[in-house]
Protein backbone atom coordinates (compact mmCIF):
# COMPACT_ATOMS: atom_id res chain seq x y z
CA UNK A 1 0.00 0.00 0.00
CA UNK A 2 3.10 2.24 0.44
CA UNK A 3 4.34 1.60 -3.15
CA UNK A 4 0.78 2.30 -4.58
CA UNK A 5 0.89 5.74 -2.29
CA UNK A 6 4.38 6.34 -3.62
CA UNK A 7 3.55 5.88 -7.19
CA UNK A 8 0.47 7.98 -7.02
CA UNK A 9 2.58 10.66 -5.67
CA UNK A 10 5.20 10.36 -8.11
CA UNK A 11 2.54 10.61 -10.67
CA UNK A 12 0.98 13.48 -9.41
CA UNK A 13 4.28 15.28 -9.58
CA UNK A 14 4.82 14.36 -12.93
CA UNK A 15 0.90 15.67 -13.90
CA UNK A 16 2.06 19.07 -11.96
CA UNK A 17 5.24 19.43 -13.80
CA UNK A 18 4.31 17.99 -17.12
CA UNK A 19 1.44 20.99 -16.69
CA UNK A 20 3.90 23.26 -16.14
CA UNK A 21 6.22 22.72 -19.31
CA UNK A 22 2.75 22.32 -21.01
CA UNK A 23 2.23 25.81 -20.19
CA UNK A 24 5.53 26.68 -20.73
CA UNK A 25 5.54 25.38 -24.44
CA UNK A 26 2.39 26.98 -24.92
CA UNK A 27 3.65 30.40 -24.01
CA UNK A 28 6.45 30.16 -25.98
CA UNK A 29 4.68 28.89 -29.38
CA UNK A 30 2.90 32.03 -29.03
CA UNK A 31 5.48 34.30 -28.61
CA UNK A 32 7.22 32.65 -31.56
CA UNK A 33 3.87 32.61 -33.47
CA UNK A 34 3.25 36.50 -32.78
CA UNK A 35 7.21 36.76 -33.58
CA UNK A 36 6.38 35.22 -36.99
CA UNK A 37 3.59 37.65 -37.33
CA UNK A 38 5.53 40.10 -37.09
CA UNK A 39 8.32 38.90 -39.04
CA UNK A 40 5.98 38.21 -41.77
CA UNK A 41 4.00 42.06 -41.29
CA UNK A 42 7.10 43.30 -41.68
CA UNK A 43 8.39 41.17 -44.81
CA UNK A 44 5.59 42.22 -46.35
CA UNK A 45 6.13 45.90 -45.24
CA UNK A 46 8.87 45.76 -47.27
CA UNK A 47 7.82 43.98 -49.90
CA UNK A 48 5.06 46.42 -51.10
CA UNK A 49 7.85 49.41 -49.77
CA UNK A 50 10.15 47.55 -52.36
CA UNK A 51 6.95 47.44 -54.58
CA UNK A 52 6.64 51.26 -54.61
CA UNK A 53 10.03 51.94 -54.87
CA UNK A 54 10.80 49.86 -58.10
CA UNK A 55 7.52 51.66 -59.88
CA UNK A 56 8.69 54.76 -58.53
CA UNK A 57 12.22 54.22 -60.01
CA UNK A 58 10.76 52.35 -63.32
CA UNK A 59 8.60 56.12 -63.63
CA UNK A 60 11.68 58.14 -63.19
CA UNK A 61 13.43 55.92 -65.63
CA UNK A 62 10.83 56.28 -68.58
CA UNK A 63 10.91 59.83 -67.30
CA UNK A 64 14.57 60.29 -68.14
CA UNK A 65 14.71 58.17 -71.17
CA UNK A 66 11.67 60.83 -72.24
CA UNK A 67 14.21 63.90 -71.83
CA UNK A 68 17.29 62.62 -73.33
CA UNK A 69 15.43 61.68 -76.41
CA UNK A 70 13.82 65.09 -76.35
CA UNK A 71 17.31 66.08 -75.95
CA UNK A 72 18.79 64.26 -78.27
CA UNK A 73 16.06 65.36 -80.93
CA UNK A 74 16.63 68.69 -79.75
CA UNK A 75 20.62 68.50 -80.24
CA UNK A 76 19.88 67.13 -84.00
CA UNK A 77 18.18 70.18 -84.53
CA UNK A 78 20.87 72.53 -83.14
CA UNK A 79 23.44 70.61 -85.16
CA UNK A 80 21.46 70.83 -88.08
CA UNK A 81 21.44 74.69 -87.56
CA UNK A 82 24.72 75.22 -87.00
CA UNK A 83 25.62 73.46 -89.85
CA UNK A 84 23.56 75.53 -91.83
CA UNK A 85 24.74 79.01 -90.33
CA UNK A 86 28.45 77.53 -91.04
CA UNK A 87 27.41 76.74 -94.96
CA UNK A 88 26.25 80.81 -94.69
CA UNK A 89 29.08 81.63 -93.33
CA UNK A 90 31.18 79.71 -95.78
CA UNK A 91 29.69 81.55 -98.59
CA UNK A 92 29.55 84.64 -97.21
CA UNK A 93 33.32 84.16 -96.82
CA UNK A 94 33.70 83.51 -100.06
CA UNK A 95 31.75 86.37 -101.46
CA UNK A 96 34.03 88.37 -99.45
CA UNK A 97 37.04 86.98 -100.88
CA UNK A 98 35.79 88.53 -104.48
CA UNK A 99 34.73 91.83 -102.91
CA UNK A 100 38.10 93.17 -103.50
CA UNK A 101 38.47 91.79 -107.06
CA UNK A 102 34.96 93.06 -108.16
CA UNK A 103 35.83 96.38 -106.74
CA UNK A 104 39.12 96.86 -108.37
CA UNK A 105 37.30 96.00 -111.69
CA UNK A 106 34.27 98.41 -110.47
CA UNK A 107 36.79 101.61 -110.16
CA UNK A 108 38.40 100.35 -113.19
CA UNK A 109 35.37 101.14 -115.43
CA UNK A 110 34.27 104.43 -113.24
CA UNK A 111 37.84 105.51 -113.34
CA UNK A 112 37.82 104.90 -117.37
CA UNK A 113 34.94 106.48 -117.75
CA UNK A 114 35.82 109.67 -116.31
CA UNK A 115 38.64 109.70 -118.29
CA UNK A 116 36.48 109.75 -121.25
CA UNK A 117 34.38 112.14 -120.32
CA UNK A 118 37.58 114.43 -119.68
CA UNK A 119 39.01 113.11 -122.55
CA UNK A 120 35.83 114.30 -124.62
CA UNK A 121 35.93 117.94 -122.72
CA UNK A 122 39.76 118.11 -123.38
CA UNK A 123 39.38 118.06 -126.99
CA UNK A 124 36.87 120.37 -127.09
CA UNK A 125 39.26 123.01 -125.59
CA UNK A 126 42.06 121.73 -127.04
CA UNK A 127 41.89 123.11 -130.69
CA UNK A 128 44.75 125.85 -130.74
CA UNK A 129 47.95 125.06 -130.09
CA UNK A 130 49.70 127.64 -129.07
CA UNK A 131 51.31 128.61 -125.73
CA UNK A 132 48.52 131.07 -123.79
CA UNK A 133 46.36 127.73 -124.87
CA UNK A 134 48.72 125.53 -123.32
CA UNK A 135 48.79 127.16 -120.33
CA UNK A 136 45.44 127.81 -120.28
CA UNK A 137 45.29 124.05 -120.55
CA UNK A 138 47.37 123.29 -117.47
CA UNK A 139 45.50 126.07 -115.37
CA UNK A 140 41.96 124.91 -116.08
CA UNK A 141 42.25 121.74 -116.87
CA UNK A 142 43.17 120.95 -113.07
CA UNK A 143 39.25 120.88 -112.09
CA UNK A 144 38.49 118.60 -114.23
CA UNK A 145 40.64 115.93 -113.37
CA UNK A 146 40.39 116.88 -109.59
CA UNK A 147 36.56 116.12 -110.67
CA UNK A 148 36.53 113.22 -112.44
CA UNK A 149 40.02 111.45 -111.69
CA UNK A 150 40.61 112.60 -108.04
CA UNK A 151 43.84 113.91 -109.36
CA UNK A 152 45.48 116.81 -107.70
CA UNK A 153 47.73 119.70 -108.72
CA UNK A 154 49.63 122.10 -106.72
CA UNK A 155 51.38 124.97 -108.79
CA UNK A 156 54.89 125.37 -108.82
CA UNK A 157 57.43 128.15 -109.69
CA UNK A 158 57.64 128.89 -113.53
CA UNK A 159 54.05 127.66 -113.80
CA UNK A 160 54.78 123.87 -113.93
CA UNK A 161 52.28 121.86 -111.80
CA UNK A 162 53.26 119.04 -109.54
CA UNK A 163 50.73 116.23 -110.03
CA UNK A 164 49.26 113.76 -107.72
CA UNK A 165 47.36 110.50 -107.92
CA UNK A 166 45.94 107.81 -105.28
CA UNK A 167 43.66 105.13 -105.84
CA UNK A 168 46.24 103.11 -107.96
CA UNK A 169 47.65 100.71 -105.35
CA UNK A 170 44.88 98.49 -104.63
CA UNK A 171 47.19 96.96 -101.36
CA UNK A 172 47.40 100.96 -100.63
CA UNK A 173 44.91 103.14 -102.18
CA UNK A 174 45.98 106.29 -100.26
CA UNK A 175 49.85 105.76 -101.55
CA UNK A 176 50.66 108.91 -103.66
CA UNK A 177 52.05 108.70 -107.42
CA UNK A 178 53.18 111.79 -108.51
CA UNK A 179 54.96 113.69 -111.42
CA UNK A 180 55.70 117.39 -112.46
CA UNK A 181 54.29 119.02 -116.05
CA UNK A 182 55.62 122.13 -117.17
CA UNK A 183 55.66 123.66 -120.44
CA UNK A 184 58.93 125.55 -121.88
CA UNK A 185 60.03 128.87 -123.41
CA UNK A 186 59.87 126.40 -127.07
CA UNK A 187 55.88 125.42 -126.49
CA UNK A 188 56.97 122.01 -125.48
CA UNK A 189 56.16 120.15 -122.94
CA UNK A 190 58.41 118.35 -120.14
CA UNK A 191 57.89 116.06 -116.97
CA UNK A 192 60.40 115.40 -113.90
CA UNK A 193 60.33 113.99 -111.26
CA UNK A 194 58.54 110.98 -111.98
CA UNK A 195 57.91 108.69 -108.68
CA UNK A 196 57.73 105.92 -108.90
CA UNK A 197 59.90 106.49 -112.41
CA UNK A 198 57.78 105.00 -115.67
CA UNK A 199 60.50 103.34 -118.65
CA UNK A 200 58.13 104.58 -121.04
CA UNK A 201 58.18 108.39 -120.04
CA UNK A 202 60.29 109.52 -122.53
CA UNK A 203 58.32 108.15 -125.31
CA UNK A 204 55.07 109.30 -123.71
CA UNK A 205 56.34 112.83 -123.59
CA UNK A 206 57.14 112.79 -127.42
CA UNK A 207 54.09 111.50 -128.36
CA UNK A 208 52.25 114.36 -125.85
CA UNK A 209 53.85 117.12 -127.56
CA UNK A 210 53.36 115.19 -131.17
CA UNK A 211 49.41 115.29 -130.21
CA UNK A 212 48.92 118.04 -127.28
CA UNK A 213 46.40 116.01 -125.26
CA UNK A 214 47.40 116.05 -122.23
CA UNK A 215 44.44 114.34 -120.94
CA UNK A 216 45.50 111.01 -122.90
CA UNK A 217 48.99 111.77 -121.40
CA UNK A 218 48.20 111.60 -117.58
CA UNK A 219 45.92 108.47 -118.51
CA UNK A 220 48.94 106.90 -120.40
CA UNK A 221 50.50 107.66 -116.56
CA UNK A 222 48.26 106.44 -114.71
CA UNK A 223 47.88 102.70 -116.74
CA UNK A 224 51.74 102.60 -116.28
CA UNK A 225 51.61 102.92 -112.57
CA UNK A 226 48.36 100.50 -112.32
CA UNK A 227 50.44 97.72 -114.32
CA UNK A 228 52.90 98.11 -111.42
CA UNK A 229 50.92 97.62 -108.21
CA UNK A 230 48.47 95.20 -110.26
């Protein structure tokens, strides 16, 4: 009867205790349990946070593909201009370049076609020959080539006349070109100081005093100095 007491002692014990890790077990499966819970709330969480932030980025991405082909379309367009201002530019350059050349050619004609016209009005007044004419000649004939060559004269002693030109040099249109007429005691006429000095003076002088036009005389001049510079 002691044994049977013993073992219903032991047994009770055991009841109390397994009770007791029963509980124990119990408490911790649902701490674990609301551990998972959270575990898994916050997986989630993060999973739809994630979610967001991969649409989010995939928006800004379409977003910036958008620009830099709007860009890129727009730097076409600015290359496409600029290449057409440079093809302007290129042949407005090269219009340039024959500016001078069609300018030369330009005063060419004008300045032959004054000389005609003072040609024309030199023969007019250039029917006597003797020396008051001649004279006369180289006094008034000054305006018009101051007119219509943009020749000028100054007056030196004995009544020769010191003549200057510009507009010959095309590198230097203001460089002077000058020479000095003057008619002798024997109706002839003579030049000096020739600068810069013409080989064909000499002959052009004879041939002036053979036909008295002094007009085709300072154009004979002027040609030689042009085929210089030119």
């Amino acid at each position: 009867m002691e044994s049977l007491g013993r073992s219903e002692e032991i047994y009770a014990t055991l009841q109390v205790e397994l009770a007791d890790v029963q509980s124990k077990l119990n408490t911790w499966s649902c701490a674990k349990e609301k551990e998972l819970h959270n575990l898994k709330s916050s997986h989630t969480a993060f999973l739809d946070s994630h979610n967001d932030l991969t649409q989010q980025l995939k928006g800004r991405e379409k977003q910036v593909k958008a620009r830099a082909e709007k860009n890129m379309q727009e730097a076409n367009k600015l290359s496409e201009a600029i290449q057409e201002v440079q093809a302007e530019n290129e042949e407005q350059q090269e219009t340039l370049k024959q500016l001078p050349r069609e300018l030369a050619e330009l005063d060419q004609r004008h300045q032959e076609a004054r000389e005609h016209v003072v040609l024309a009005k030199h023969k007019l007044e250039s029917s006597s020959e003797s020396r008051e004419h001649k004279q006369a000649v180289l006094g008034s004939g000054t305006e018009l080539y101051e007119k219509y060559l943009g020749i000028t004269f100054e007056r030196q002693v004995k009544g020769a006349l010191l003549v200057k030109m510009q507009n010959i040099d095309p590198s230097n249109p203001k460089r002077q070109f000058t020479f000095t007429i003057c008619l002798e005691d024997n109706e002839q006429y003579s030049v000096s100081d020739c600068m810069p000095s013409v080989d064909r003076l000499p002959e052009m002088v004879r041939e002036l005093n053979a036909s008295n036009s002094l007009t085709s005389f300072v154009r004979g001049v002027r040609r030689e100095w042009r085929a210089m510079v030119c």
